[in-house]
Protein backbone atom coordinates (compact mmCIF):
# COMPACT_ATOMS: atom_id res chain seq x y z
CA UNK A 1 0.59 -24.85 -17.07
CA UNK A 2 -0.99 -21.43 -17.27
CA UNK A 3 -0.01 -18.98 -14.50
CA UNK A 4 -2.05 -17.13 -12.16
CA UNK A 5 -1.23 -14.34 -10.39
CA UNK A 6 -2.97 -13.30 -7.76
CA UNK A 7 0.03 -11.29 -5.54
CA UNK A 8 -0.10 -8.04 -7.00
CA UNK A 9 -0.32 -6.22 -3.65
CA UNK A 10 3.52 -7.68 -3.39
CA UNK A 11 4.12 -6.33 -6.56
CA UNK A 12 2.83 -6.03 -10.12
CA UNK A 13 4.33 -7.10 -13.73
CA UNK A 14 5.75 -4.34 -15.51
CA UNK A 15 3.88 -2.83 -18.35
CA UNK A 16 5.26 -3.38 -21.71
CA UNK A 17 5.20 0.08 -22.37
CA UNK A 18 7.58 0.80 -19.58
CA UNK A 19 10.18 -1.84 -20.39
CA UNK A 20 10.36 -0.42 -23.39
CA UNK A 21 10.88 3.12 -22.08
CA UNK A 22 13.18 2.23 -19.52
CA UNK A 23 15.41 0.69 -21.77
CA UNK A 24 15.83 3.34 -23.93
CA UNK A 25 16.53 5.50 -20.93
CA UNK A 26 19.65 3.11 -19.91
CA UNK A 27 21.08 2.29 -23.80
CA UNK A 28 20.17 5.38 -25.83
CA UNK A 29 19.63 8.39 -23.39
CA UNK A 30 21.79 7.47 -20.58
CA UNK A 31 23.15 10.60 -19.65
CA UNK A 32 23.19 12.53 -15.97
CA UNK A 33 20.24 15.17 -15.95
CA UNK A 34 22.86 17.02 -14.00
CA UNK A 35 25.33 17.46 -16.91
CA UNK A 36 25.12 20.78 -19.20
CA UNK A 37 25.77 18.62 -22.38
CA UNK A 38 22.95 17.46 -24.67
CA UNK A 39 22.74 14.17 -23.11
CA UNK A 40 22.48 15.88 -19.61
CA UNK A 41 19.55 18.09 -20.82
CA UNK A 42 17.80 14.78 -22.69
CA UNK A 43 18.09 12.83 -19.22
CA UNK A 44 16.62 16.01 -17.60
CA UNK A 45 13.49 16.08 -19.66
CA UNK A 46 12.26 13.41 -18.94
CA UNK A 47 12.34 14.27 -15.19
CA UNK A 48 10.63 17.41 -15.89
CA UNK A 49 8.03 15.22 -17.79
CA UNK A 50 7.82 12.38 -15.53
CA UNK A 51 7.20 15.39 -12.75
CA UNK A 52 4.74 16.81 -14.99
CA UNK A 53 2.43 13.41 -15.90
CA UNK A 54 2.39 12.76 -11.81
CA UNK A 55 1.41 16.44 -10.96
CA UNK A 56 -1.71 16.35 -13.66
CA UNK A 57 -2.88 13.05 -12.51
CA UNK A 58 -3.08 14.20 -8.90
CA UNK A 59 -4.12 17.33 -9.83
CA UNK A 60 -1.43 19.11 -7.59
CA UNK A 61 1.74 21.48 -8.13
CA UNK A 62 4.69 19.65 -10.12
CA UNK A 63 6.94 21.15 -7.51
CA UNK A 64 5.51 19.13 -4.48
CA UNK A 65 6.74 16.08 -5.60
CA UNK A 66 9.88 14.18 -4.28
CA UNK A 67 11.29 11.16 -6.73
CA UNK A 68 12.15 8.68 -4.22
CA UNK A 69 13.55 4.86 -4.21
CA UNK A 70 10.47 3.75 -3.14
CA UNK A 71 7.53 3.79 -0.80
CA UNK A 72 9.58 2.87 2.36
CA UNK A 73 11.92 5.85 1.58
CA UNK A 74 8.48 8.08 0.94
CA UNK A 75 7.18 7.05 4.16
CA UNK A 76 10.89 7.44 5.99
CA UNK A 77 11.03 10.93 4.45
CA UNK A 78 7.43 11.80 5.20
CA UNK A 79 7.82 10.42 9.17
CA UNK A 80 11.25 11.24 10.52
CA UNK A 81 11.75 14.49 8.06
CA UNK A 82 8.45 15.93 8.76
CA UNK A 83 8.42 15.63 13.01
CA UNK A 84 12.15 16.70 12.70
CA UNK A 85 11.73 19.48 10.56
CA UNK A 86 8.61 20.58 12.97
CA UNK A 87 9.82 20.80 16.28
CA UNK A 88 7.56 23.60 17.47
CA UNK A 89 4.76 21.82 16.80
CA UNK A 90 5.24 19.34 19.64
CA UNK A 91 6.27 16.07 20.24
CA UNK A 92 3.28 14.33 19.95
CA UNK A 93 2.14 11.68 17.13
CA UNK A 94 -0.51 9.44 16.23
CA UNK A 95 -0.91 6.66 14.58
CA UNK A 96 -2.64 2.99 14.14
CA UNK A 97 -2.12 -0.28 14.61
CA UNK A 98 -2.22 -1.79 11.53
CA UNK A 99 0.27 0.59 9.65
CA UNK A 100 2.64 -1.12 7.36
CA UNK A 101 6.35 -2.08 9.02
CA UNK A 102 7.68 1.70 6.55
CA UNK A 103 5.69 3.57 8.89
CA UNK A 104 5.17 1.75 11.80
CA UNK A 105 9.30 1.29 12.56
CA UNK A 106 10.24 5.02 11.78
CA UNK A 107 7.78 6.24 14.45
CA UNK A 108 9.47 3.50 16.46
CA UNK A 109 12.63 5.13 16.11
CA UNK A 110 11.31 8.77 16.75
CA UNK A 111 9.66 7.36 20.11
CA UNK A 112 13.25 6.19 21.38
CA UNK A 113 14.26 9.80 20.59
CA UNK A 114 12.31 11.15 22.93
CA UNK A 115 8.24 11.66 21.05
CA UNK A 116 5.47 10.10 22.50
CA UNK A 117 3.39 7.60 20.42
CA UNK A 118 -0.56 7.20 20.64
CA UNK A 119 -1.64 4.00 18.70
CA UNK A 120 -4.86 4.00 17.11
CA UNK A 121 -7.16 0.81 17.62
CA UNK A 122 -9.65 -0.29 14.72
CA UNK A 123 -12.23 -2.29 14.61
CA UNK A 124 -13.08 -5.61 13.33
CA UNK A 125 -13.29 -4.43 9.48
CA UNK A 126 -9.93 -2.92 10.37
CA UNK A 127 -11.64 0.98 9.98
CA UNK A 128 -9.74 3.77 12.59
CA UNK A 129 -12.00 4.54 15.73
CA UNK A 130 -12.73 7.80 15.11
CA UNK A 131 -13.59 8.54 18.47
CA UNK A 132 -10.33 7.63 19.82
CA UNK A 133 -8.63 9.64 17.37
CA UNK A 134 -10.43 12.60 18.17
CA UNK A 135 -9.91 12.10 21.71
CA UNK A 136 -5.52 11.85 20.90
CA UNK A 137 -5.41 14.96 19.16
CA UNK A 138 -3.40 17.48 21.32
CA UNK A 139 -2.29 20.83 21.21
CA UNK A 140 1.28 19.32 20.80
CA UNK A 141 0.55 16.78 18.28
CA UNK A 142 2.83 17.09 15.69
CA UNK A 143 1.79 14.32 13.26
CA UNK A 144 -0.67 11.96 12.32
CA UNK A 145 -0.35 9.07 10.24
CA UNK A 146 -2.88 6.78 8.71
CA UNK A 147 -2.47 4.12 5.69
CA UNK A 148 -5.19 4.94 3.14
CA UNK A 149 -5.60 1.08 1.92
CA UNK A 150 -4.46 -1.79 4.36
CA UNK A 151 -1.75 -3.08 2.63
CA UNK A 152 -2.91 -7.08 4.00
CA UNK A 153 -6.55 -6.79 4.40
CA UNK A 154 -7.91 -4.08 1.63
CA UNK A 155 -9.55 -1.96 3.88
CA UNK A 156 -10.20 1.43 3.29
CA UNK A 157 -9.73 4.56 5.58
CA UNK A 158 -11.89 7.27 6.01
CA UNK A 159 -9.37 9.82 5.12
CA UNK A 160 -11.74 12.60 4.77
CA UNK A 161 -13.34 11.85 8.30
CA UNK A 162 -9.44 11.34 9.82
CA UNK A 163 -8.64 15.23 8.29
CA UNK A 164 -11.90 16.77 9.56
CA UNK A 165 -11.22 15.46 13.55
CA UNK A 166 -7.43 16.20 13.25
CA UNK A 167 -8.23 19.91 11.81
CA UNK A 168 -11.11 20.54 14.27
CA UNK A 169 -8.74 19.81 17.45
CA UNK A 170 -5.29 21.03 15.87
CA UNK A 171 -5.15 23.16 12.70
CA UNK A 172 -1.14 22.90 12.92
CA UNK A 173 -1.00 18.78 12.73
CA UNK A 174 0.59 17.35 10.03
CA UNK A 175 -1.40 14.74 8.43
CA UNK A 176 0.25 11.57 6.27
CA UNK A 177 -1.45 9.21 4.31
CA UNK A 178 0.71 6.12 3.60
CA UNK A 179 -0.89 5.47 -0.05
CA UNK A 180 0.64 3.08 -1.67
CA UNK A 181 -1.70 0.37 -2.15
CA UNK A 182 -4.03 2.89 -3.04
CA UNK A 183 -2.41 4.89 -5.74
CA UNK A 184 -3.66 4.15 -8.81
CA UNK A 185 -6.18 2.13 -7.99
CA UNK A 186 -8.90 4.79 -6.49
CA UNK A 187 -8.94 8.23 -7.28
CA UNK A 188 -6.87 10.12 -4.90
CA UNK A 189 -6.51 13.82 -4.80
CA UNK A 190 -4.28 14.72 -1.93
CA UNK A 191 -4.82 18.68 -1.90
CA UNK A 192 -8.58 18.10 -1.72
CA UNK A 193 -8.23 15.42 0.62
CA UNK A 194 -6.82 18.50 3.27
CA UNK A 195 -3.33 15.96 3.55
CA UNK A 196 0.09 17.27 4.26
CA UNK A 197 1.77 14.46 3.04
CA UNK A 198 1.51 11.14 0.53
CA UNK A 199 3.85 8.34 -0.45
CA UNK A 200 3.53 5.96 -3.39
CA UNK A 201 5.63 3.47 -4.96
CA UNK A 202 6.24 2.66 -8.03
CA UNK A 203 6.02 -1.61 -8.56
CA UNK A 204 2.36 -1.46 -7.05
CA UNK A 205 1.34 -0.17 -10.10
CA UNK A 206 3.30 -1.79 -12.95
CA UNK A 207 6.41 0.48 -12.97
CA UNK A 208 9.71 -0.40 -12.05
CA UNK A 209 10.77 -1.48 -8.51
CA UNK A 210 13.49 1.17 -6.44
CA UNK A 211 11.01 3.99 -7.72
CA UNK A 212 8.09 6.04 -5.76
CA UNK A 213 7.63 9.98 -4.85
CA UNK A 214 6.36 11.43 -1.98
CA UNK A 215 3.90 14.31 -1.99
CA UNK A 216 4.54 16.92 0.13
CA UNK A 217 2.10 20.39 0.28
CA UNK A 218 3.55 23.46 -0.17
CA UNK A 219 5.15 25.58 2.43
CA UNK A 220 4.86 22.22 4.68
CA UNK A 221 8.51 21.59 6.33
CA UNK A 222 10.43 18.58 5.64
CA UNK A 223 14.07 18.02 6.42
CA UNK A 224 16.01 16.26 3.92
CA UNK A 225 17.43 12.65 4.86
CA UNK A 226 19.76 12.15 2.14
CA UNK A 227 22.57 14.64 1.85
CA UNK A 228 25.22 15.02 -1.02
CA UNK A 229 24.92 16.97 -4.33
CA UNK A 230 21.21 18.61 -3.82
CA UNK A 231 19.69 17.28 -6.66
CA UNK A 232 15.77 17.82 -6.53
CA UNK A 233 16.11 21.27 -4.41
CA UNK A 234 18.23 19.85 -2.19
CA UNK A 235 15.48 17.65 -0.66
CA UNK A 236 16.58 14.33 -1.78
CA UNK A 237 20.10 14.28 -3.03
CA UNK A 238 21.79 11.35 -5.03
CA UNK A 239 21.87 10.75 -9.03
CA UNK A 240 18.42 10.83 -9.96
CA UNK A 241 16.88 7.64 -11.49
CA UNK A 242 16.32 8.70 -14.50
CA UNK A 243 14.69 5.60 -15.88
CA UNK A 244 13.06 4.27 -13.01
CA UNK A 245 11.55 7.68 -12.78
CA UNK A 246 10.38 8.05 -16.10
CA UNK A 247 9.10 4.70 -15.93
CA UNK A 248 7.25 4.97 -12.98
CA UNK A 249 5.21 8.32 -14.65
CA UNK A 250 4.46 6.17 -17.64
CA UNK A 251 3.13 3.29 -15.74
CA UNK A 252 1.04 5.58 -13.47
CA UNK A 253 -0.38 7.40 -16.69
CA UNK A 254 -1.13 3.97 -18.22
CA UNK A 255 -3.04 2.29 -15.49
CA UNK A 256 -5.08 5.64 -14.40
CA UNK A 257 -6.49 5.51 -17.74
CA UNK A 258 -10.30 5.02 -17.20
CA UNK A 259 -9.71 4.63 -13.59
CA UNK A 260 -12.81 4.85 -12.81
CA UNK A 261 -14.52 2.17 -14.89
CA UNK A 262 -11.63 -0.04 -14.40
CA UNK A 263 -12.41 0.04 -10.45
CA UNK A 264 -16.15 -0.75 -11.00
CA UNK A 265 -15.23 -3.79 -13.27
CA UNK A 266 -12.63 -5.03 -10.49
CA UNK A 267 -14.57 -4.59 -8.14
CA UNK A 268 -17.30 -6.48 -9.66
CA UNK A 269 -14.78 -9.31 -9.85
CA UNK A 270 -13.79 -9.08 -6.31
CA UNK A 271 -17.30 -9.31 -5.28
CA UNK A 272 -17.86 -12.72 -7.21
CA UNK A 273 -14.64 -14.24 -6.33
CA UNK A 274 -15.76 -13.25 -2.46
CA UNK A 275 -19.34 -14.71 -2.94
CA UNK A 276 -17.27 -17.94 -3.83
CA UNK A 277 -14.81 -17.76 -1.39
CA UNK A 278 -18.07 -17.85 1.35
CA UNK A 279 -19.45 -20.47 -0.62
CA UNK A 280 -16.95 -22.98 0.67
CA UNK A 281 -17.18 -24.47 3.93
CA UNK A 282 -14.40 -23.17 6.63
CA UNK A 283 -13.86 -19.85 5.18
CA UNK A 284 -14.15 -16.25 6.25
CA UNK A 285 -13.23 -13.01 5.19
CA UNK A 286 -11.14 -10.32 6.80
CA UNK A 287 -11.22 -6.80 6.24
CA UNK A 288 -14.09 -5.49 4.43
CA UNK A 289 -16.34 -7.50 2.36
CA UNK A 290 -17.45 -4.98 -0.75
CA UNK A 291 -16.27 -1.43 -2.13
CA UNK A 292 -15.85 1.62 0.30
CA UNK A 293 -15.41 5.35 0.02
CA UNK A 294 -12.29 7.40 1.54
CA UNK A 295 -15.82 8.67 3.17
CA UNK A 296 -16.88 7.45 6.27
CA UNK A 297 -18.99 5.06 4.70
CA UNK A 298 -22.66 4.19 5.82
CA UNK A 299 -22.39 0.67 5.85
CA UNK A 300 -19.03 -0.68 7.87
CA UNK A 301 -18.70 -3.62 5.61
CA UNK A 302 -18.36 -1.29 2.83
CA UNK A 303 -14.89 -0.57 2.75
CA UNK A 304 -12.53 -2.53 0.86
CA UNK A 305 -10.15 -1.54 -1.93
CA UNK A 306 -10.88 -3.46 -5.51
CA UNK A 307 -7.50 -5.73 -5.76
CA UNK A 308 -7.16 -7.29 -1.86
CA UNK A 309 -9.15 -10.23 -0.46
CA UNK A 310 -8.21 -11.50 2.66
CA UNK A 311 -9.62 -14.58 3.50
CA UNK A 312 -8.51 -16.99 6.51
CA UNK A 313 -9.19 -21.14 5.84
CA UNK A 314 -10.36 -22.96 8.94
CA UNK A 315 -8.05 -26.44 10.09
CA UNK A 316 -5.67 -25.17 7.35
CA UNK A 317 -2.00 -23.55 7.48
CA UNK A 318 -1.59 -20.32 5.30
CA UNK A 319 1.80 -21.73 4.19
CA UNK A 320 0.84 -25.50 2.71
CA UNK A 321 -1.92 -23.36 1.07
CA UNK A 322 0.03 -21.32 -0.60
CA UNK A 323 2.18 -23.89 -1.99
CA UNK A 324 -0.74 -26.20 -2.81
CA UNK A 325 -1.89 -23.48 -5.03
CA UNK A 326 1.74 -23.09 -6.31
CA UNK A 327 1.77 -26.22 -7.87
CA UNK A 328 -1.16 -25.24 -9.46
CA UNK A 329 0.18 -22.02 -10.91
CA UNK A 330 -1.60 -20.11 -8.76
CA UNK A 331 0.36 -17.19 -7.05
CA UNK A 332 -0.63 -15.55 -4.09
CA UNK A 333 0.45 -14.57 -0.47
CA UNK A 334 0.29 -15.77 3.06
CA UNK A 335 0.48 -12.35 4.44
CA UNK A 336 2.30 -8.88 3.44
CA UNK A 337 4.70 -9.94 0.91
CA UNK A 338 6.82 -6.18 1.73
CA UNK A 339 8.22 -6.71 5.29
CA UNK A 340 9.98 -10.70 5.30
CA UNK A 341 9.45 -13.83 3.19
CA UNK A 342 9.75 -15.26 7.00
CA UNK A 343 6.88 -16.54 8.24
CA UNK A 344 5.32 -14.42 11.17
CA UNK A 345 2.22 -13.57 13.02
CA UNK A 346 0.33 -10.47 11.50
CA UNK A 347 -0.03 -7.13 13.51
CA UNK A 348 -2.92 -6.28 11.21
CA UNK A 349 -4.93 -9.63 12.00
CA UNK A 350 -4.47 -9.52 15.94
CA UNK A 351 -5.07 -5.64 15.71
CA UNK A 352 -9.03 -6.40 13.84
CA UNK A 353 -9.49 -9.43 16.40
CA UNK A 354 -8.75 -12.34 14.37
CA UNK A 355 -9.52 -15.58 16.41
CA UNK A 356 -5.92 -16.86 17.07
CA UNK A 357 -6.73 -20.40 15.17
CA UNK A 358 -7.02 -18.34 11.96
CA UNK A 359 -3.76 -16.31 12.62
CA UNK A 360 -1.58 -18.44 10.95
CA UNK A 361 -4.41 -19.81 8.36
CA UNK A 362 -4.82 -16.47 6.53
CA UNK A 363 -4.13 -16.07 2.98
CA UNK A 364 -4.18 -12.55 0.49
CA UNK A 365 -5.10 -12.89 -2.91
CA UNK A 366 -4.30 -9.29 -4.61
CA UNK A 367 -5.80 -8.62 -8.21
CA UNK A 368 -4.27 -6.38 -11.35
CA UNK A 369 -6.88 -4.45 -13.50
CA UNK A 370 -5.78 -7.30 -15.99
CA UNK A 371 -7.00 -9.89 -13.52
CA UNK A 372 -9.75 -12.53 -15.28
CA UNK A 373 -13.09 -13.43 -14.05
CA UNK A 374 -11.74 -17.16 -15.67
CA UNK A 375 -8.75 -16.55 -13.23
CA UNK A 376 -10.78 -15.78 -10.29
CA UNK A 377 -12.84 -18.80 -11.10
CA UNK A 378 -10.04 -21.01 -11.39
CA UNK A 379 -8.55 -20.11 -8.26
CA UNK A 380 -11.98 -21.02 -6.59
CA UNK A 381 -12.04 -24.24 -8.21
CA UNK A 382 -8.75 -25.29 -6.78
CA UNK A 383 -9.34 -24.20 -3.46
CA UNK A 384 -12.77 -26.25 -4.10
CA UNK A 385 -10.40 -29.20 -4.38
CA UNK A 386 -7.86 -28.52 -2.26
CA UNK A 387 -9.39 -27.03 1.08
CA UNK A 388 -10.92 -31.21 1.71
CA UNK A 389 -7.34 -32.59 1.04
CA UNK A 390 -5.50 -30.52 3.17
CA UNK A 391 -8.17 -30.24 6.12
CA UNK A 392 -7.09 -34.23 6.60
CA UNK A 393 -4.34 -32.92 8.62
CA UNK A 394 -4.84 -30.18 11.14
CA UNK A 395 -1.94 -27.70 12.14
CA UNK A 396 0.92 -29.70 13.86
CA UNK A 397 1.29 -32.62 11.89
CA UNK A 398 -1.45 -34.86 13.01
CA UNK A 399 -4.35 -36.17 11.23
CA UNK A 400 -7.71 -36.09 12.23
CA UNK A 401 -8.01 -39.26 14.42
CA UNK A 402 -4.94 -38.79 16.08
CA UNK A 403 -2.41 -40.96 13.74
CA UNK A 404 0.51 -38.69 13.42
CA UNK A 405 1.82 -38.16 9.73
């Protein structure tokens, strides 16, 4: 049986490429980048070259970046080091209500020491209200933070729009942009974008997992969470990964390639497998419906990243779905995939106003560049089959006509 996998927002296979060149960092050049011998200065260079390929891709300084062990660390870093190392600023921040648990539980934590919180609504397509944003800023706002890509439902965030409010009311405000299920897969450009501060991760985009950076502008004040033997400037001490790190660049250098024209073919994809998934009967889709702009863009359906379809199946539960599919060799995800493999309500589908009978019916299919149009169409001809099977038996374990089962 062929596999399928349609869960890359969880996480993505590892290119060949950077197998290959993270073994050779762990059997051949395994040394400490810290050591002075020839081994030490081997394991150093390709730092200084992983540091390199990341700055040129984003177009920013090599010294802004931060290796880190992932994007929950980025985002930790970004959040608690940021407001801490700011305390003049105020102790005010903003944020929305659909951020992912790695941001969402570190401003949490700064609330209980003492900040006060604004949460952000959004509206149905999951897009920021602008207006309410714009109406939190304060003189003592200290930080905002808003998730480029919704890691569940693929929307995307007017980033440029979000900058533009936050700068007109407060020119001091930190601004972070939570990017990881955007990184690699649209153009980002965080010094243009007028940011203060971006996370990644590495396994979203084919590089090895315990690896991400964070971007931080210069002269912008972060306080270090990790203390020890100040490797990376002190900011982030610890042994540095050297071949999760030099992975990671690779990977990121490999699927940027013809970014561009690889989002436009996606996204063609995505827009055919959504055509099918509103073919069937019973189905809906969450989130936006086609491709958007990190512009506020014109049309409010227009605003969906290229590899995340959300789509909730009426009479059906999200988890005998998912394993229906399973058995089929089909891989995908009843939810976010990156905060428990328990099953739970989502935050992001009661924050966009999902009817509560589709809560817990709500699957995420998540594509790779590498993704098939024969793939896609399989998928759809399963659910084809499957959606009349399972809708025999509505949620609770009785079947239609009131026999239980």
């Amino acid at each position: 049986m062929t596999e399928i996998y349609l869960d890359n927002a969880a996480t993505t296979r590892v290119f060949d490429e950077v197998t290959d060149l993270v073994a050779a960092c762990m059997r051949e050049d395994y040394g400490n980048p810290s050591s002075m011998h020839m081994k030490g200065v081997t394991a150093e260079r390709y730092l200084r070259e992983a540091r390199e390929t990341l700055a040129r891709l984003l177009k920013v300084n090599e010294k802004e970046l931060i290796f880190t062990s992932g994007g929950t660390e980025s985002n930790n870093m970004a959040l608690i080091g940021g407001v801490l190392a700011n305390p003049r600023l105020g102790k005010h921040i903003i944020s929305t209500r659909i951020e992912h648990p790695s941001v969402y539980m570190p401003i949490m934590h700064l609330e209980q020491l003492g900040y006060e919180v604004t949460w952000l609504p959004v509206g149905r397509t999951g897009l920021v209200d602008l207006d309410a944003l714009a109406a939190a800023v304060r003189p003592d706002t200290v930080l905002v933070s808003v998730m480029c890509v919704n890691n569940e439902i693929g929307t995307i965030q007017p980033i440029e729009d979000v900058v533009r409010i936050v700068r007109e009311k407060n020119t001091n405000t930190l601004i972070h942009m939570d990017a990881i299920q955007a990184f690699a897969k649209l153009p980002l450009y965080p010094e243009r974008l007028g940011i203060d501060l971006m996370s990644a991760s590495g396994h979203k985009f084919h590089g090895p997992k315990g690896t991400g950076f964070l971007w931080i502008r210069d002269k912008v004040k972060v306080q270090p969470l990790i203390l020890g033997g100040g490797q990376q400037k002190a900011m982030r001490s610890g042994t540095d990964n050297v071949p999760g790190t030099a992975g990671m660049a690779r990977a990121a250098m490999l699927e940027m390639k013809d970014l561009e024209s690889k989002c436009d073919a996606l996204y063609e994809k995505r827009d055919a497998f959504v055509r099918g998934l509103l073919d069937l009967p019973g189905v809906r889709i969450n989130g936006g419906i086609s491709r958007g702009s990190l512009k506020m863009p014109e049309d409010i359906t227009a605003c969906a990243a290229p590899h995340v379809v959300s789509a909730s199946f009426e009479d059906i539960r999200a988890e005998v779905l998912l394993h229906a599919l399973e058995e089929r060799g089909i891989y995908v995800s009843s939810g976010s995939a990156c905060a428990s493999n328990h099953p739970q309500i989502s935050g992001t589908l009661k924050a966009i106003g999902v009817e509560k009978r589709f809560l817990d019916a709500t699957i995420r299919f998540s594509f790779s560049f590498d993704t098939t149009e024969e793939e896609l169409k399989t998928c759809l001809e399963a659910l084809a089959q499957l959606l009349p099977v399972l809708r025999r038996y509505v949620p609770g374990g009785r079947k239609k006509g009131g026999r239980r089962v």
